[in-house]
C-alpha atoms as a PDB file:
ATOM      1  CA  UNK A   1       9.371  22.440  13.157  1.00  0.00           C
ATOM      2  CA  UNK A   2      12.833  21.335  12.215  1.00  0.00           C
ATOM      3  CA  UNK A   3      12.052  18.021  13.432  1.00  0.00           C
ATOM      4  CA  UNK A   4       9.348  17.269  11.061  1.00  0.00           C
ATOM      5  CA  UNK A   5      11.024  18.544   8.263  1.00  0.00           C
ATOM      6  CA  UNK A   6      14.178  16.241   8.696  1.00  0.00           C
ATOM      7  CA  UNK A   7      11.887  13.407   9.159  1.00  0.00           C
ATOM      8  CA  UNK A   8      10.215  14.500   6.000  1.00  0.00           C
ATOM      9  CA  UNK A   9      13.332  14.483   3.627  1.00  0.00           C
ATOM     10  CA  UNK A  10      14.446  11.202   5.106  1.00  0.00           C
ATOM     11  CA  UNK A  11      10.713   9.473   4.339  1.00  0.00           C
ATOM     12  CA  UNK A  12      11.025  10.993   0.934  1.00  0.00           C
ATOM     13  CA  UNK A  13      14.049   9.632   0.450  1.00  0.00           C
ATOM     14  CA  UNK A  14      13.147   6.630   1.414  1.00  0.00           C
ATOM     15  CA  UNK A  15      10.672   6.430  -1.446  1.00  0.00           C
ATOM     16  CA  UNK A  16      13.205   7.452  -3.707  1.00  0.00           C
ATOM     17  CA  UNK A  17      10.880  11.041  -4.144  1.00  0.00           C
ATOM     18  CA  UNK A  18      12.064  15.150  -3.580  1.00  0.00           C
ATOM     19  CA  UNK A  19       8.675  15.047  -1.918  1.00  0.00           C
ATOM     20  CA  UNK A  20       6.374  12.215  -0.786  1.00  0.00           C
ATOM     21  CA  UNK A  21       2.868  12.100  -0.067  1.00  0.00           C
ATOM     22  CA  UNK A  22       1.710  11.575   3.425  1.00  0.00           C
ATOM     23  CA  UNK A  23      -1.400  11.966   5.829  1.00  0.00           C
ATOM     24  CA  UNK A  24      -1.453  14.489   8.429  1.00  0.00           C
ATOM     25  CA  UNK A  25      -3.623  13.045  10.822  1.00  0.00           C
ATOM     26  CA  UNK A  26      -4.607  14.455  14.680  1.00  0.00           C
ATOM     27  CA  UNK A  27      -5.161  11.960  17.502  1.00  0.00           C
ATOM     28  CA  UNK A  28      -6.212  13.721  20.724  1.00  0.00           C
ATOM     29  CA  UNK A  29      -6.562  12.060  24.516  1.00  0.00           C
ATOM     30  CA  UNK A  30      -9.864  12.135  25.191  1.00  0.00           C
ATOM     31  CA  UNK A  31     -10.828  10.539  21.650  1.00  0.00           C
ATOM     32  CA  UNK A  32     -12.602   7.359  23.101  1.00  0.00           C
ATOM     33  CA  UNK A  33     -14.253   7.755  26.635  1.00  0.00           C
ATOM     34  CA  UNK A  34     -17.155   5.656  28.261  1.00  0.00           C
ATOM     35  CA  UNK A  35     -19.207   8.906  28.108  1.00  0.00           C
ATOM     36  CA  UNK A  36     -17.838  10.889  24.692  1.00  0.00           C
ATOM     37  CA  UNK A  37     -16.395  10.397  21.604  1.00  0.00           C
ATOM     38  CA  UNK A  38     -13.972  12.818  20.490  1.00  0.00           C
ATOM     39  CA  UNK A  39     -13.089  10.468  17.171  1.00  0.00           C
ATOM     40  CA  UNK A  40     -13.273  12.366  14.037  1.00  0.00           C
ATOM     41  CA  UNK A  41     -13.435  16.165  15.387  1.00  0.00           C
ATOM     42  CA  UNK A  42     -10.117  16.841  14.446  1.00  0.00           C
ATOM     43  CA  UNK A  43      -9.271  17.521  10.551  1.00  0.00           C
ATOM     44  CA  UNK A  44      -7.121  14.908   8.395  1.00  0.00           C
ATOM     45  CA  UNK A  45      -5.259  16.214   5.818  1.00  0.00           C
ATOM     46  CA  UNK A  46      -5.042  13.302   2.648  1.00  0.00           C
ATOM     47  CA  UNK A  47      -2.280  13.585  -0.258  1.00  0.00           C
ATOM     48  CA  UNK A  48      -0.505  16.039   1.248  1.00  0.00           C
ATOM     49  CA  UNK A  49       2.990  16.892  -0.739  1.00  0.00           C
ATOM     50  CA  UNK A  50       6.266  19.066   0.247  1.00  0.00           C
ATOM     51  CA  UNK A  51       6.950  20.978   2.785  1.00  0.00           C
ATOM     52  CA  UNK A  52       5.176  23.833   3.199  1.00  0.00           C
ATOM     53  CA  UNK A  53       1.751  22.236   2.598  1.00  0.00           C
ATOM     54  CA  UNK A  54       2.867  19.403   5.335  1.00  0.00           C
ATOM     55  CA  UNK A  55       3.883  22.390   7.704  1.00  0.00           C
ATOM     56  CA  UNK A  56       0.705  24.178   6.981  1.00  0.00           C
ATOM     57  CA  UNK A  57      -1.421  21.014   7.179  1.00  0.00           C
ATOM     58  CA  UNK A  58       0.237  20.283  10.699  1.00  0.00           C
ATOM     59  CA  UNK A  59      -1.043  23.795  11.905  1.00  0.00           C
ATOM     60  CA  UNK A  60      -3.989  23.283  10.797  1.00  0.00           C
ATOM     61  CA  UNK A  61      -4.421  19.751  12.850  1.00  0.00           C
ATOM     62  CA  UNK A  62      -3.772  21.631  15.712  1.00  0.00           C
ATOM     63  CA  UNK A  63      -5.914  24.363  15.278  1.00  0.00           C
ATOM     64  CA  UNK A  64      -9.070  21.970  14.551  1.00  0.00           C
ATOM     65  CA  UNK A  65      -8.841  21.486  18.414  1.00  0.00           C
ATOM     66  CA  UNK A  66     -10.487  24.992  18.684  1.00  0.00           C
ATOM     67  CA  UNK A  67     -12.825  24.633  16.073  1.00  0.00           C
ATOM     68  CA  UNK A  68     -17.060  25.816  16.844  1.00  0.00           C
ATOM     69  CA  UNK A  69     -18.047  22.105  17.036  1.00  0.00           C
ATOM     70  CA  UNK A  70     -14.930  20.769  19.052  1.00  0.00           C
ATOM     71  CA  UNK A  71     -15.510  23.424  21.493  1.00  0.00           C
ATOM     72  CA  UNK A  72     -19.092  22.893  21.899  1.00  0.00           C
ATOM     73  CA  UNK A  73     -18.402  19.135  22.179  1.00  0.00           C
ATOM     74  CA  UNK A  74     -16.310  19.672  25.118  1.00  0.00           C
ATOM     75  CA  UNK A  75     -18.161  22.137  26.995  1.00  0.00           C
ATOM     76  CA  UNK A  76     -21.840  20.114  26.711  1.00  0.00           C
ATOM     77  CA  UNK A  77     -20.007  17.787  28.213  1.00  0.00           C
ATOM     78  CA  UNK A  78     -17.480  19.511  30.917  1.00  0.00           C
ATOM     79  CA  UNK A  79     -14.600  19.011  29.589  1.00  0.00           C
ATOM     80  CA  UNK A  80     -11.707  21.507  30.040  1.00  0.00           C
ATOM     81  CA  UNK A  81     -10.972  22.780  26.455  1.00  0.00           C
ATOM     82  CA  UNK A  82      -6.904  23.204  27.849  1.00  0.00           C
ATOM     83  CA  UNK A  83      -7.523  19.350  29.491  1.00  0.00           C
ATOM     84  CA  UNK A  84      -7.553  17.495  26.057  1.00  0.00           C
ATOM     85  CA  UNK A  85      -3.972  16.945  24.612  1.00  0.00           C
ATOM     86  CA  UNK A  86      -3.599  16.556  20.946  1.00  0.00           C
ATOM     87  CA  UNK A  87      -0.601  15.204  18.926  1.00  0.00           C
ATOM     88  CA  UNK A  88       0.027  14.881  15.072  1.00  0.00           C
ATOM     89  CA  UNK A  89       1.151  11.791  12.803  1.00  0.00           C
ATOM     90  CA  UNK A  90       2.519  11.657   9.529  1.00  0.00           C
ATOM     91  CA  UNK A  91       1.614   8.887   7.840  1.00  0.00           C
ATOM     92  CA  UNK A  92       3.676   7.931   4.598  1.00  0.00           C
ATOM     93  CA  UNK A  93       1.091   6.902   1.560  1.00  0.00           C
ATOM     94  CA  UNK A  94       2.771   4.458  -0.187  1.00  0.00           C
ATOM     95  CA  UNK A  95       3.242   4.632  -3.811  1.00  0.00           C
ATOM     96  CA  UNK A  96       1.580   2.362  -6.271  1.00  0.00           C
END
C-alpha cells in the first residue's frame, strides 16, 4: 500500500508530526438501502498512529466485510457477499 503510506507522511507533515493520528474508517455500497442497513457492520479504527498500525488497521477494515454478523446480514437478506464493495478512509484527527 505505497499509496497510503505516501499520503500518510504528507498528512503528518502537514501537522508538523513523524506520525499523526487518524481514523480508519470502512464505508461499503450497500450501507443505506430502502430494505437494509449495512451502517455500522464494518469496524472503525479511532487514534490510530504510524504506519504499521494504520496498515494493519486498513486490513482489518477490509476484513470486517467477512465478519459472522456481516455475513449473516447479507445472506438473511440475499445479498451476494462478493456484490457489496467496500472502500477505506483515513480521516486526519486534528490536534488540540
Amino acid at each position: 500500500m505505497p499509496g497510503v503510506l505516501e499520503a500518510y507522511r504528507q498528512l503528518s507533515k502537514r501537522y508538523e508530526r513523524d506520525a499523526t493520528d487518524v481514523a480508519v474508517r470502512s464505508s461499503a455500497t450497500a450501507e443505506d438501502l430502502p430494505t437494509a442497513s449495512f451502517a455500522g457492520q464494518q469496524e472503525t479504527y479511532l487514534n490510530v498512529r504510524g504506519e504499521e498500525r494504520l496498515l494493519q488497521a486498513v486490513r482489518d477494515c477490509m476484513a470486517s466485510l467477512f465478519t459472522d454478523r456481516a455475513i449473516v446480514y447479507r445472506a438473511e437478506r440475499g445479498f451476494a457477499h462478493r456484490g457489496v464493495a467496500l472502500s477505506v478512509g483515513i480521516l486526519a484527527l486534528k490536534a488540540r
